[in-house]
Structures are given as C-alpha cells and as structure tokens.
C-alpha atoms as a PDB file:
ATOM      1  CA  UNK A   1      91.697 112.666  96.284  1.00  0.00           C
ATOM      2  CA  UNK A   2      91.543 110.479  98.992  1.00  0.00           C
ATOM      3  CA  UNK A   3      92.764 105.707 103.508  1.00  0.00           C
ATOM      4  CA  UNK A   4      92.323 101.663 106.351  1.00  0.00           C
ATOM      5  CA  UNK A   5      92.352  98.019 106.205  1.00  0.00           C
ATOM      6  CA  UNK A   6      89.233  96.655 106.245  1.00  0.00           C
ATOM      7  CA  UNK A   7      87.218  93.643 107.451  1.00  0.00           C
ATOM      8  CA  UNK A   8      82.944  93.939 106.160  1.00  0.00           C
ATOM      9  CA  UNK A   9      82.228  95.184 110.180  1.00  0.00           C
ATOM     10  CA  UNK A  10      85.347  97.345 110.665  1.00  0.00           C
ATOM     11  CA  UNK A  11      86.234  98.181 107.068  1.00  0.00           C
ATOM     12  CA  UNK A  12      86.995 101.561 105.960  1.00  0.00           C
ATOM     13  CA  UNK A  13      85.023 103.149 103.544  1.00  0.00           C
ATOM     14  CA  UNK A  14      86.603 104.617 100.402  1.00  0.00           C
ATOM     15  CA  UNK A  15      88.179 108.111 100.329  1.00  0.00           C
ATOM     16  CA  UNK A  16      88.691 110.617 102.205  1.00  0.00           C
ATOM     17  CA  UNK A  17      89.454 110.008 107.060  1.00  0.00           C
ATOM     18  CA  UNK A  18      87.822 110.526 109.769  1.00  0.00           C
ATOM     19  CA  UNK A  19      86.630 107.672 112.550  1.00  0.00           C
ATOM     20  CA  UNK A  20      82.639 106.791 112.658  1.00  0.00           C
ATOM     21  CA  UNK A  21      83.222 108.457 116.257  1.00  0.00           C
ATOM     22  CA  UNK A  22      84.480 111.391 115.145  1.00  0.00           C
ATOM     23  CA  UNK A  23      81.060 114.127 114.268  1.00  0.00           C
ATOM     24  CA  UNK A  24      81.657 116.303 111.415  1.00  0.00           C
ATOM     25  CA  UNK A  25      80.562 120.000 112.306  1.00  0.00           C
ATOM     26  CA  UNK A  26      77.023 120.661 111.090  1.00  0.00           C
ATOM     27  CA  UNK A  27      76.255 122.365 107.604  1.00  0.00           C
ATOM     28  CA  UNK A  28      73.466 125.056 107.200  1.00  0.00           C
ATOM     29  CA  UNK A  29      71.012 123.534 104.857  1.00  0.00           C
ATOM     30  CA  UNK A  30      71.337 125.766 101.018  1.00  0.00           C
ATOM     31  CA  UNK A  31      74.395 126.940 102.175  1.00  0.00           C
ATOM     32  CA  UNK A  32      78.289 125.819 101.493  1.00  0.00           C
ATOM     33  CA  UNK A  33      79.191 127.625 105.438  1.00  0.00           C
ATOM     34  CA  UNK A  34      79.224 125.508 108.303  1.00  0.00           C
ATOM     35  CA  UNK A  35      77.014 125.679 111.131  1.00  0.00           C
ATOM     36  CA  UNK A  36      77.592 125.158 114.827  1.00  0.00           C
ATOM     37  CA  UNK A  37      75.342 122.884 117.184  1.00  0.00           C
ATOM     38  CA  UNK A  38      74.281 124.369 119.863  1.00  0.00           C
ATOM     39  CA  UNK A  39      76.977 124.091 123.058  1.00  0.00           C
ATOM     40  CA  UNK A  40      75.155 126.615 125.598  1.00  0.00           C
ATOM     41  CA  UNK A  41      73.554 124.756 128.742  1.00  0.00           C
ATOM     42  CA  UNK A  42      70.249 124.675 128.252  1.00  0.00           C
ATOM     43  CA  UNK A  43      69.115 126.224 131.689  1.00  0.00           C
ATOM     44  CA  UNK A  44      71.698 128.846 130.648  1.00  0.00           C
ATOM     45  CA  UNK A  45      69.410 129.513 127.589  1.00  0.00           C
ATOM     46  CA  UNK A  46      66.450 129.343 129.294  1.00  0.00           C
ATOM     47  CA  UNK A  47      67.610 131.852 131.853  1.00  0.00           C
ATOM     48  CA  UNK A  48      69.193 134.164 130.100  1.00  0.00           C
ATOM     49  CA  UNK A  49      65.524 133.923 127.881  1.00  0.00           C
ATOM     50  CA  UNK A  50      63.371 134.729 131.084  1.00  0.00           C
ATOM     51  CA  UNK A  51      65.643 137.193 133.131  1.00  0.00           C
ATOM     52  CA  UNK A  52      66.104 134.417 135.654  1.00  0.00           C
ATOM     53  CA  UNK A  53      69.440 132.262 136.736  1.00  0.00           C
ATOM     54  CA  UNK A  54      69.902 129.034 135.604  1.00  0.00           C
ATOM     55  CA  UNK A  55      69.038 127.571 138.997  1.00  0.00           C
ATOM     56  CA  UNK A  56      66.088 128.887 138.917  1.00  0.00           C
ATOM     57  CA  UNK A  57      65.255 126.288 135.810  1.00  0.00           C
ATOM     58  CA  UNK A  58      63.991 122.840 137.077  1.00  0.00           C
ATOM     59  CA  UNK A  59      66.616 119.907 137.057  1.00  0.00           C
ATOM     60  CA  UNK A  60      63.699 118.362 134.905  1.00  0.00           C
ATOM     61  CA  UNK A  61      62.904 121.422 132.691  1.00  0.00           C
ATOM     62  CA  UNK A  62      66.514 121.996 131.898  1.00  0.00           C
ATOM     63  CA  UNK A  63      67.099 118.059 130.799  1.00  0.00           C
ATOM     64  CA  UNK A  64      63.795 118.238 128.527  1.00  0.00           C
ATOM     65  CA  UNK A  65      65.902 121.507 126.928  1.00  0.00           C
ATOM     66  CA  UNK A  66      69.041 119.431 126.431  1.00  0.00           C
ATOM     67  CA  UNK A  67      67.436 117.147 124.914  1.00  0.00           C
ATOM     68  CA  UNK A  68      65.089 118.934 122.325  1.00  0.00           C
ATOM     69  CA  UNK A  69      68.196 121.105 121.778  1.00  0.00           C
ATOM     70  CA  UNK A  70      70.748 117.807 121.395  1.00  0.00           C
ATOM     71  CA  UNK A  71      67.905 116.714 118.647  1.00  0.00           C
ATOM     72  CA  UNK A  72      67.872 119.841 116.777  1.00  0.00           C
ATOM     73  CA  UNK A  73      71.338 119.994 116.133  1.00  0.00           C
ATOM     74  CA  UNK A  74      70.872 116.013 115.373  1.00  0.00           C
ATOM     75  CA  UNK A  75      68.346 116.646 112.841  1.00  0.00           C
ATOM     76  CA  UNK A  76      70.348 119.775 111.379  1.00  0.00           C
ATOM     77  CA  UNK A  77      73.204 117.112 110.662  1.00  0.00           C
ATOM     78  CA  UNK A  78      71.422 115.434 108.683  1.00  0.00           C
ATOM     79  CA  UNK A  79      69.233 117.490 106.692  1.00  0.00           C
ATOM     80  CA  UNK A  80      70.610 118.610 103.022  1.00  0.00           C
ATOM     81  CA  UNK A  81      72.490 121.313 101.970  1.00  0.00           C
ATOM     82  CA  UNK A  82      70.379 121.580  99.163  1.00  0.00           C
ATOM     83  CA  UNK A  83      67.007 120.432  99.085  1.00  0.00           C
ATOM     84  CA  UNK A  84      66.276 117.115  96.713  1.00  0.00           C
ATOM     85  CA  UNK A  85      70.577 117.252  96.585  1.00  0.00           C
ATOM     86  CA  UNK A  86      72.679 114.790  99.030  1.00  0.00           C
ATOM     87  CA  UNK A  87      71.822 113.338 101.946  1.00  0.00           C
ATOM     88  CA  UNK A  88      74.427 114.875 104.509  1.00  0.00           C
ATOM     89  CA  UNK A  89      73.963 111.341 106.190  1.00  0.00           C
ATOM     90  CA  UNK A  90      72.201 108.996 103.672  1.00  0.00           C
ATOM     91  CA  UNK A  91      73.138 106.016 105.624  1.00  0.00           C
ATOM     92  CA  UNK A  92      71.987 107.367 108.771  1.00  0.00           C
ATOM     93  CA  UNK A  93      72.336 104.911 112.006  1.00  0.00           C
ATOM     94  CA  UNK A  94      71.372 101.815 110.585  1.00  0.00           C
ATOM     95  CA  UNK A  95      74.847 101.034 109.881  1.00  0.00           C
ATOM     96  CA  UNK A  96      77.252 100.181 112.104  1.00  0.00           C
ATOM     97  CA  UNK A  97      80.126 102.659 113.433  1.00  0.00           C
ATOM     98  CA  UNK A  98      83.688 101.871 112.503  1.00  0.00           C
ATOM     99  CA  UNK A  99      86.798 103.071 110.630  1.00  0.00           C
ATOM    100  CA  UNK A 100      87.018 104.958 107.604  1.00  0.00           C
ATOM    101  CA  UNK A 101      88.942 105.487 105.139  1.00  0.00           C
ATOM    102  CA  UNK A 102      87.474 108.731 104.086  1.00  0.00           C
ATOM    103  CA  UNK A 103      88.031 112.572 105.729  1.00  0.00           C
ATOM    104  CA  UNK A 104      84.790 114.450 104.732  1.00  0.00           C
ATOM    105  CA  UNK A 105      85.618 118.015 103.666  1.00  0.00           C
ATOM    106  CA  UNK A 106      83.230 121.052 104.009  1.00  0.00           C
ATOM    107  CA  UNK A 107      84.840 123.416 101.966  1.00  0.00           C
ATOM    108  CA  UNK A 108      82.349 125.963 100.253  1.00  0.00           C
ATOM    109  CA  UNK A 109      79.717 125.344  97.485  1.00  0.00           C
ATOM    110  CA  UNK A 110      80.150 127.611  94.356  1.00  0.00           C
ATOM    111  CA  UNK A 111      77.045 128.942  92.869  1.00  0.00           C
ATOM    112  CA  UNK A 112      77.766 127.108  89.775  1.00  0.00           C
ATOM    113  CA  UNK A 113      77.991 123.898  91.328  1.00  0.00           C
ATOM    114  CA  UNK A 114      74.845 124.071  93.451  1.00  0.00           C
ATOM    115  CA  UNK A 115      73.113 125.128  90.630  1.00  0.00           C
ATOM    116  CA  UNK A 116      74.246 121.883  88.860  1.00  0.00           C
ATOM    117  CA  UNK A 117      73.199 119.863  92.216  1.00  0.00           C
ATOM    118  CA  UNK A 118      69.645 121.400  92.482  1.00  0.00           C
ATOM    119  CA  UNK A 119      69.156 120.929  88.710  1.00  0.00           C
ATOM    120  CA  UNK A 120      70.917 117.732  87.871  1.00  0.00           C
ATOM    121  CA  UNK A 121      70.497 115.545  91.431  1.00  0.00           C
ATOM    122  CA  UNK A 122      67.303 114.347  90.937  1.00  0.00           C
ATOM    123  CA  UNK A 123      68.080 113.014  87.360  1.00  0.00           C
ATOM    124  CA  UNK A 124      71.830 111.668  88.290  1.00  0.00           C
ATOM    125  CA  UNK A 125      72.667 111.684  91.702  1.00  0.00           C
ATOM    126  CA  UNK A 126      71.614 108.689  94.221  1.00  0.00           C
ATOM    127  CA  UNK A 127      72.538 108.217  98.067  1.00  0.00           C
ATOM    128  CA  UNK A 128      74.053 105.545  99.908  1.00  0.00           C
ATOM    129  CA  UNK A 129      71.497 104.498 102.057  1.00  0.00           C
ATOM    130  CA  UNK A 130      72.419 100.668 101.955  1.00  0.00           C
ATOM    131  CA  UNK A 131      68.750 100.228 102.161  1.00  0.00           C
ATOM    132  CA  UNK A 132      68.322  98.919  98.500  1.00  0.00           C
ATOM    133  CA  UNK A 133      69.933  96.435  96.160  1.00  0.00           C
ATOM    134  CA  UNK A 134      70.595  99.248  92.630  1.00  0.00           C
ATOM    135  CA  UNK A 135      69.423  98.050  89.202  1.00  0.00           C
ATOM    136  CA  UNK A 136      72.240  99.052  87.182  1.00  0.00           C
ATOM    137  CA  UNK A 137      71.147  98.165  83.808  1.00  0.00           C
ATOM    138  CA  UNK A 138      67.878 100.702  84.482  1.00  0.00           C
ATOM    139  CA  UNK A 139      70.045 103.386  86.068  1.00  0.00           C
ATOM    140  CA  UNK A 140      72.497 102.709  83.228  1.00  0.00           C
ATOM    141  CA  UNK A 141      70.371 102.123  79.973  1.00  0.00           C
ATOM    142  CA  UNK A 142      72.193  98.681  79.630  1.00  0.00           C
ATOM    143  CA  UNK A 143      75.368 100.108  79.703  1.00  0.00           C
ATOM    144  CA  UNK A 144      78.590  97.878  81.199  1.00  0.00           C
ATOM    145  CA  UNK A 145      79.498 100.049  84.162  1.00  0.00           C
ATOM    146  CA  UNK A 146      82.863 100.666  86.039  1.00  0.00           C
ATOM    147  CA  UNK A 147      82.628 101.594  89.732  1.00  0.00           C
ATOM    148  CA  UNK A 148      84.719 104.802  90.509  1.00  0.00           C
ATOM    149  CA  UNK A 149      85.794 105.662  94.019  1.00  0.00           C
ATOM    150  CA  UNK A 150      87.090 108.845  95.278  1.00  0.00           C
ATOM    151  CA  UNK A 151      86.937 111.678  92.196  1.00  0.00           C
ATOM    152  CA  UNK A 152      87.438 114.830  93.690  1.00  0.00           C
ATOM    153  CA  UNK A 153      86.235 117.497  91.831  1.00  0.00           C
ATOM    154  CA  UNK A 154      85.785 115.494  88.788  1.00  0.00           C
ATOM    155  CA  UNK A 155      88.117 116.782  85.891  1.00  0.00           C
ATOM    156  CA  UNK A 156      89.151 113.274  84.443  1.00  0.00           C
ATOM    157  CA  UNK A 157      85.784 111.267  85.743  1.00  0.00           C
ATOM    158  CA  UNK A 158      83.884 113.438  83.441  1.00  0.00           C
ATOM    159  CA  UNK A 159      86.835 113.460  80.698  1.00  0.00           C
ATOM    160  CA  UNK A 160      86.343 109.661  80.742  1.00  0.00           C
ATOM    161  CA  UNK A 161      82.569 109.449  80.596  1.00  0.00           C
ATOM    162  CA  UNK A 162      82.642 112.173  77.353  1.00  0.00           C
ATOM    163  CA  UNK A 163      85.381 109.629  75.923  1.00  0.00           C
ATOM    164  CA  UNK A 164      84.298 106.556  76.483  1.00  0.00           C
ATOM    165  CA  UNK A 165      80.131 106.733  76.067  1.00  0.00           C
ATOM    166  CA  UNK A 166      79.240 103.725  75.911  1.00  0.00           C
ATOM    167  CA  UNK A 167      81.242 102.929  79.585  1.00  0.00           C
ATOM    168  CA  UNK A 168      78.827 104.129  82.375  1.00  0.00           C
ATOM    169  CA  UNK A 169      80.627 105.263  85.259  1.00  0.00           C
ATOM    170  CA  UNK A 170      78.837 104.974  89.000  1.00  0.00           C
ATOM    171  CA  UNK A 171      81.627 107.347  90.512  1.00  0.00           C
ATOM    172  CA  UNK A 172      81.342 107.836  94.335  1.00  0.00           C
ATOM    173  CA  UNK A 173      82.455 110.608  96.685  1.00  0.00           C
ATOM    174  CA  UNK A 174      81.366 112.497  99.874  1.00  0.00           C
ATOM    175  CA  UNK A 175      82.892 116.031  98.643  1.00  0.00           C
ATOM    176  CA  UNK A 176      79.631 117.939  97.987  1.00  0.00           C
ATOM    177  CA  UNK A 177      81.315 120.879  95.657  1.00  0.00           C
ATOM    178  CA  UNK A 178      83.063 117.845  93.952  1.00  0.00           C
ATOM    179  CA  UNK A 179      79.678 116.571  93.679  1.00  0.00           C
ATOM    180  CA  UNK A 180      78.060 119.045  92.069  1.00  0.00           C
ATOM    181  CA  UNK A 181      81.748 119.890  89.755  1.00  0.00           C
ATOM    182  CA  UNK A 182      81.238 116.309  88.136  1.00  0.00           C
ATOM    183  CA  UNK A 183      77.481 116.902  87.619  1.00  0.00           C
ATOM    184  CA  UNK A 184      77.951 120.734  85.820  1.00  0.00           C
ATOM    185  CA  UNK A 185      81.082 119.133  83.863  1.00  0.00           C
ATOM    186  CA  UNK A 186      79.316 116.016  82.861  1.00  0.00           C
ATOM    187  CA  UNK A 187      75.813 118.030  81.633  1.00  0.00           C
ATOM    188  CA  UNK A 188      77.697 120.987  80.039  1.00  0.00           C
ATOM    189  CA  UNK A 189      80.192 117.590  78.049  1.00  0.00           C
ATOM    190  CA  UNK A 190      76.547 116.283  77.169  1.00  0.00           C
ATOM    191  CA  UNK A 191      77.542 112.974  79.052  1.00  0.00           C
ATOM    192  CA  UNK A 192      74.610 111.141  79.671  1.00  0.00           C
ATOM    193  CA  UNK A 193      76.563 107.950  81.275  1.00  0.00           C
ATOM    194  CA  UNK A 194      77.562 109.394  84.963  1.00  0.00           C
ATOM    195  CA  UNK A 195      75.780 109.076  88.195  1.00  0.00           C
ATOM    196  CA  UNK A 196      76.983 110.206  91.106  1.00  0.00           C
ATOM    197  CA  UNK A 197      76.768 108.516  94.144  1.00  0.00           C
ATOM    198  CA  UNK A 198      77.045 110.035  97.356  1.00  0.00           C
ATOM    199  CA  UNK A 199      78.488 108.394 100.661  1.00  0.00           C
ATOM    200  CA  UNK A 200      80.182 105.298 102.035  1.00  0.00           C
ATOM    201  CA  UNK A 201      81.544 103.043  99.210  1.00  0.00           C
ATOM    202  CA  UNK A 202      81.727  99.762 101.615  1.00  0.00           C
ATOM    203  CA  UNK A 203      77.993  99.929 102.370  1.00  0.00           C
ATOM    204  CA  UNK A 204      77.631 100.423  98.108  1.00  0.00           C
ATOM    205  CA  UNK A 205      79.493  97.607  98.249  1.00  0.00           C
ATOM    206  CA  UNK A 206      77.981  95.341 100.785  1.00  0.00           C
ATOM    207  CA  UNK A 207      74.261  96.305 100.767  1.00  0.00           C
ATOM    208  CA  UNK A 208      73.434  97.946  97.684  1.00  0.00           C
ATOM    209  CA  UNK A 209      75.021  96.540  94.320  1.00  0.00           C
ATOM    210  CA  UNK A 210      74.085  92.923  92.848  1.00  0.00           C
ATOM    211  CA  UNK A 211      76.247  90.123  92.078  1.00  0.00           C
ATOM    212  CA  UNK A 212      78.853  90.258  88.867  1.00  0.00           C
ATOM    213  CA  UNK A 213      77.316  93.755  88.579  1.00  0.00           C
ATOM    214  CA  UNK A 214      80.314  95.674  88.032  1.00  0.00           C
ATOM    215  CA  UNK A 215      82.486  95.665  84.524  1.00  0.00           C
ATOM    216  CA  UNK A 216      85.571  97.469  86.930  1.00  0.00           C
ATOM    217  CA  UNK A 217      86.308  99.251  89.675  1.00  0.00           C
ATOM    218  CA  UNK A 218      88.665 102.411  89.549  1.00  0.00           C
ATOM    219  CA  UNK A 219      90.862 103.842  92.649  1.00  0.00           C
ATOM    220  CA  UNK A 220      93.007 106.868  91.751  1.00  0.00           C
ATOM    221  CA  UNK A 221      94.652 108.523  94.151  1.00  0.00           C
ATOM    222  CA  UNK A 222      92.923 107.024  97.530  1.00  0.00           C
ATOM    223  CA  UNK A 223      94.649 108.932 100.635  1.00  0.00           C
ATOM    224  CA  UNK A 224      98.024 107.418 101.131  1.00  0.00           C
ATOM    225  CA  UNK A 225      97.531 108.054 105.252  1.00  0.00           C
ATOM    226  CA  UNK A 226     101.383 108.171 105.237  1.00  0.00           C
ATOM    227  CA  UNK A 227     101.726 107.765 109.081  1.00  0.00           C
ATOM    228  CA  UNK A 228     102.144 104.365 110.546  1.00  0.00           C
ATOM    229  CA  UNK A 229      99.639 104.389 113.063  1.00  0.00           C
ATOM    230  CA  UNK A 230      96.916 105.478 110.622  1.00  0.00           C
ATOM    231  CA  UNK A 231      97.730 102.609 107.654  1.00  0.00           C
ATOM    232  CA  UNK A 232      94.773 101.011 108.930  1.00  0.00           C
ATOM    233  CA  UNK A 233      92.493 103.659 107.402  1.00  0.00           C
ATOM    234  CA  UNK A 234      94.272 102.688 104.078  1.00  0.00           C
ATOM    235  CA  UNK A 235      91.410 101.030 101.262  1.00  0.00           C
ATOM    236  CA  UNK A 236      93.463  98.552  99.386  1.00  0.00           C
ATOM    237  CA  UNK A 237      93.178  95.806 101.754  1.00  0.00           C
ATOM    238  CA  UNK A 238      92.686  92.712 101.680  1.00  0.00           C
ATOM    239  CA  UNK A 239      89.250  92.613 103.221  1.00  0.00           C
ATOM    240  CA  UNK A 240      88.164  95.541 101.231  1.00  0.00           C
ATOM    241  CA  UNK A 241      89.121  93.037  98.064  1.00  0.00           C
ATOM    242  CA  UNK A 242      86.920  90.125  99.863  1.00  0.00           C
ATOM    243  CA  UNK A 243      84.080  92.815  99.163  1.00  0.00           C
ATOM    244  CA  UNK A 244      85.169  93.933  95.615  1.00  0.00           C
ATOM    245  CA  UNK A 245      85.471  90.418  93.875  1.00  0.00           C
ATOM    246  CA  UNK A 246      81.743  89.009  94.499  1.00  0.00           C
ATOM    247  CA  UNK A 247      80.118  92.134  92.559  1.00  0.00           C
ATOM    248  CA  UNK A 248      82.673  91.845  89.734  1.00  0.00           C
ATOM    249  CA  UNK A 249      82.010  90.129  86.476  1.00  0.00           C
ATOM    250  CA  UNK A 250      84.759  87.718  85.347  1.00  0.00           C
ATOM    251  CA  UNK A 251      87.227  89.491  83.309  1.00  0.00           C
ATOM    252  CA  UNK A 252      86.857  92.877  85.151  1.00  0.00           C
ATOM    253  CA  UNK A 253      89.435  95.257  85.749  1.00  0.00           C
ATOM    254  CA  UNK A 254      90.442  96.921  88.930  1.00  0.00           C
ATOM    255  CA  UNK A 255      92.885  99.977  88.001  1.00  0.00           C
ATOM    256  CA  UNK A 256      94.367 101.267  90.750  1.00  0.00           C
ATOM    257  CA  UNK A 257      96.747 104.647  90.722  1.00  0.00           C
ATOM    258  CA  UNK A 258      98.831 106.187  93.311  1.00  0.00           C
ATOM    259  CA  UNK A 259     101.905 108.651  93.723  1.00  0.00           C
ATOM    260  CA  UNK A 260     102.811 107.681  97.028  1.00  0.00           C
ATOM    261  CA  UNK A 261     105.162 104.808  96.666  1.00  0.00           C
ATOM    262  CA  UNK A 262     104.871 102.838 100.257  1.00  0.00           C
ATOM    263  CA  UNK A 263     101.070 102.824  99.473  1.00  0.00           C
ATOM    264  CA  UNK A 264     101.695 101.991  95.633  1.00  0.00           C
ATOM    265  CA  UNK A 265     104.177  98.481  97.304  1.00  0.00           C
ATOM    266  CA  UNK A 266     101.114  97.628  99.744  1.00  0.00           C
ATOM    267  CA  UNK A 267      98.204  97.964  96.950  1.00  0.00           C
ATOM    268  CA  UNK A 268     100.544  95.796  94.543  1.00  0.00           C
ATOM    269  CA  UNK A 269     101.245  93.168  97.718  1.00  0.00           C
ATOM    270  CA  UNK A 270      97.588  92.877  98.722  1.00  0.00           C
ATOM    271  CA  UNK A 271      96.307  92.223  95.030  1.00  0.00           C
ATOM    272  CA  UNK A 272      98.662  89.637  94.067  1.00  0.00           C
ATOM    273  CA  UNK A 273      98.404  87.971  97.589  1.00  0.00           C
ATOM    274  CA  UNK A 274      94.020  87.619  96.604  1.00  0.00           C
ATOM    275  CA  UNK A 275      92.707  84.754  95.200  1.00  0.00           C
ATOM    276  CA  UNK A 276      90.376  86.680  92.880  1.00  0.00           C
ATOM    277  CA  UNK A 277      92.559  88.644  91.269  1.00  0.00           C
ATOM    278  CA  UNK A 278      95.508  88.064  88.596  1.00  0.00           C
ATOM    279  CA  UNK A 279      97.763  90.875  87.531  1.00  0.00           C
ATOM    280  CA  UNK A 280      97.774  92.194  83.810  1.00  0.00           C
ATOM    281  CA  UNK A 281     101.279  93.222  83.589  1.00  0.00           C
ATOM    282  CA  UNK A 282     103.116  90.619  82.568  1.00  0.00           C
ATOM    283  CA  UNK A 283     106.089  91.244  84.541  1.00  0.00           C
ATOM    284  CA  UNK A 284     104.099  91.041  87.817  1.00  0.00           C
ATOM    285  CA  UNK A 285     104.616  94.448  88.690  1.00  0.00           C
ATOM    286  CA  UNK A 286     103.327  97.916  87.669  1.00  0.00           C
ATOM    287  CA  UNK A 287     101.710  98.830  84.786  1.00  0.00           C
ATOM    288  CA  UNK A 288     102.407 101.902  82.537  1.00  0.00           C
ATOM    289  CA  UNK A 289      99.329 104.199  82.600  1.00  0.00           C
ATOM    290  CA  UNK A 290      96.707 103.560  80.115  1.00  0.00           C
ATOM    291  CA  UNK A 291      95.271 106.551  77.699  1.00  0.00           C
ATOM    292  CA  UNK A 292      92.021 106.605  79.081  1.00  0.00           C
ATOM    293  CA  UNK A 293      93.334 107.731  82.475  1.00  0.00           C
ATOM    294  CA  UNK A 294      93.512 111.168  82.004  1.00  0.00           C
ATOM    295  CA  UNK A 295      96.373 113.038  83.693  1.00  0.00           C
ATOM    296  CA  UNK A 296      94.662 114.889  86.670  1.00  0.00           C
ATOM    297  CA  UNK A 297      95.837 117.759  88.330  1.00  0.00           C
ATOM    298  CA  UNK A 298      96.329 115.787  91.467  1.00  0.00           C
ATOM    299  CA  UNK A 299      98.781 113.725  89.686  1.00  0.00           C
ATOM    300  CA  UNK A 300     100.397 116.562  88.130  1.00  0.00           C
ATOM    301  CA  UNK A 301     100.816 118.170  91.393  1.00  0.00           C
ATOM    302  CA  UNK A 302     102.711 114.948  92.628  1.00  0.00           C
ATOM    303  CA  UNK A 303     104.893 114.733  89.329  1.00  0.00           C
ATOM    304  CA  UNK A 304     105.548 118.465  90.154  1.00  0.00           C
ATOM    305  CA  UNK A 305     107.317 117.277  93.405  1.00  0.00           C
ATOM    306  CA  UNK A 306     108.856 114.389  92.094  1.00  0.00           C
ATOM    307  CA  UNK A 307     106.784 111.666  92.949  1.00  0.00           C
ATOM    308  CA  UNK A 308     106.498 108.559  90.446  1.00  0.00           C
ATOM    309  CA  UNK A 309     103.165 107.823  89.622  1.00  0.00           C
ATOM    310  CA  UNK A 310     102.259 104.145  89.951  1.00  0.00           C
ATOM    311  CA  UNK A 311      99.357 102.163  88.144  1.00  0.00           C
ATOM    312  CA  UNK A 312      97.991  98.974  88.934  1.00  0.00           C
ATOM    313  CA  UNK A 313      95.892  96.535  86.490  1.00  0.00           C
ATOM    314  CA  UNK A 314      94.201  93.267  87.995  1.00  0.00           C
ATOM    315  CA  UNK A 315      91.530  91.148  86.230  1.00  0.00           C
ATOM    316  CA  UNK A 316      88.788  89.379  88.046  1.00  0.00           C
ATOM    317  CA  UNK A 317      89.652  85.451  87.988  1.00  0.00           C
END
C-alpha cells in the first residue's frame, strides 16, 4: 500500500513516493492509458505543418507555440480521467511543493471500476483541494468517523465499513483503479458509510478537517522506503503526529500496521516519544492485531515471505 518525515511545510503526504518536483506523465482524460506531453520544438511543428524549416518560424512565433503547447499539456495534467470523477490534481498550485510520502501509480482503469467512479463519485467521492474546512457530521449522517490513509485497492476498507456500520470511514488514496475498487466494493456490500477521498492526506490534514473531528486514524501498510537515504519520505513522524493530534477527539485511536520491521521500531519510537499520544498495550510495545483488521492480501503476501506483521495502538491523551 504505501513513505518521509515531515514538518507542516516540508511534510510528506501519506502513501505512496514521488518528490513535488518530480511530474507524473499525463493521463488521457476517460481513459486508464497514459498520455505523453508534447516534447517536439514548436518551430519544428510548425514547420514540418507548413512545408517550411524551422528557421523559417519567427524567434517570437515559435516562443508563442511553446508556450500554448507547454499549457496544453499543463491543462491535460490536470483534467480528469473521468469526467465528474477525481481531480488528477485537486490541490492544484496553491499548495506549496515539497516531499512526499506517496508514489502515484497509473496503472490501468478496469471497466468495472470506472463504471463505479462515473456512477458513485458524485455521491461518495470528494477531492483534496485544501480549499475548504469538511463538515463531517453532514458528509457522515452523524456518524463517529475514523480517518484511513493509504487503502489500495480496498479489500479490507470496504470489509470494515460492511462490518462495522455505524463507523464511517473517510479513507484516502491517490490510486484511481483503487479508487473506483473501494467505491464498486462498498455499493455492491450496500455500505453506505465510505467516502473516498482523493489526494494529499497532509493538506486533509492541515486545511480541510475541523478540530477533534476525527474518532481515529488508520495507517496499514504505509511504504516502508527501506533505503536510508529515502527514510525521510517515511509518514510516521513526528511532525506528521504534530498534525494528527489537533483533529483527534480525546480517546481516539491511531492503529498503525506494518510488515517491515525497521519501519515497525521507528513508528513505535516516534509515538511513544509524542506528547499526545499514550500506548494501549500495556507492555509498551506492540499490539496483537485486532479482529476488525481484516487480513489483506498485502499482508498475506508479506507473511508469505516471512515477514512479522506488526500493529500499533495509541490513544489520543
């Protein structure tokens, strides 16, 4: 499922990579392929258009080309794969560039899932566009509601919702076929309590969720970023917790699971080091895996290999 420490200017976002700096190839709109910006020189277009050589095209011609065809590709980046579905940028540039913690992945859209994101978006789905503070007890129906980061495609977010009903989950992720997995699981489960969220989980954080809003806050299976030199991009940190604990309601629970034991050491480090948290287990340490985490196939794949899977229970002080 999904890595970077954070501070509220530099810190990473939840799940999933790459740097603010890095520009994620461009997707055709209704489509789960991958389009290309345009490269070409313009005056090479506009020659090889006309018959003529690119220096026959006007220095200031050519430039006015470059730039309408810089903007198109702009404008195709952020457009949505699906019309009324996801943002492919929701925050656009009115937040500042930094670190993440999240990899966005444009792997292909199944017909079945962008069926459920053209039906079920405008009903359940919201973007992070950090440009509103969310009323959670409308979007909700007065439900308490746990804050889930990084689901992949879904399986056990959508288990938990059809278990738990009166629990309304806000789960968050950038995948778009994971998007629209949780949305066809959750509709076809007749959950009612899920809303997906789409984008960068620090600006959720920061910009867009009231105070003691939040009942808990679930991270299973963030990316470990095993390599040194990238632990940075890691999301249990400390400053990520400085923007956790003001939306949380006394008494709630931030469950954390991982199979990758280095991370598993750090997460368990970092929340007994903060103030506003107090561990559950009353050992200190770990804590054996509640039932109503399901066992995902992530996890399974990681128990397949050997790893020891490692959960984590603080309460909000």
């Amino acid at each position: 499922m999904s890595e970077q420490p954070l501070n509220p200017t530099t810190a990473p976002a939840p799940h999933s990579g790459a740097t603010a700096d890095e520009a994620p190839p461009t997707e055709a709109p209704g489509t789960g392929s991958v389009a290309e910006a345009p490269t070409a020189d313009a005056s090479a277009v506009r020659a090889s258009a006309t018959g003529s050589t690119a220096a026959d095209v006007p220095a200031d011609e050519a430039a006015t080309l470059r730039a309408a065809s810089f903007e198109r590709a702009r404008r195709l980046r952020q457009e949505p794969r699906f019309p009324g579905g996801p943002a492919a940028d929701p925050a656009g540039s009115h937040h500042e560039r930094r670190i993440r913690s999240f990899q966005p992945r444009r792997s292909r859209v199944t017909t079945g899932q962008q069926e459920a994101l053209e039906r079920l978006w405008p009903r359940w789905g919201l973007d992070i566009d950090g440009r509103r503070v969310l009323d959670l007890d409308q979007l909700f129906d007065g439900l308490p509601v746990v804050l889930e980061i990084g689901f992949g495609m879904g399986e056990a977010t959508a288990q938990m919702a059809a278990d738990d009903p009166g629990t309304g989950i806000l789960a968050v992720d950038v995948h778009t076929p994971g998007q629209g997995n949780l949305l066809g699981l959750a509709d076809k489960a007749g959950s009612t309590n899920v809303r997906v969220a789409n984008g960068d989980a620090v600006i959720l954080l920061r910009e867009m969720l009231a105070p003691a809003s939040l009942d808990g806050l679930r991270v299973y299976f963030p990316d470990p970023w095993p390599k040194a030199r990238h632990h940075k991009r890691r999301l249990i940190q400390p400053e990520f917790l400085d923007l956790v604990a003001p939306v949380l309601k006394p008494g709630a629970i931030v469950h954390c699971a991982t199979d990758w034991e280095p991370y598993a050491e750090q997460m368990l480090e970092v929340l007994t080091a903060h103030p506003c948290f107090e561990n559950t287990a009353a050992d200190g340490g770990y804590a054996p895996r509640p039932a109503f985490r399901p066992l995902t196939r992530f996890e399974g794949q990681g128990l397949d290999k050997g790893h020891v899977v490692q959960d984590l229970l603080f309460a909000r002080v």
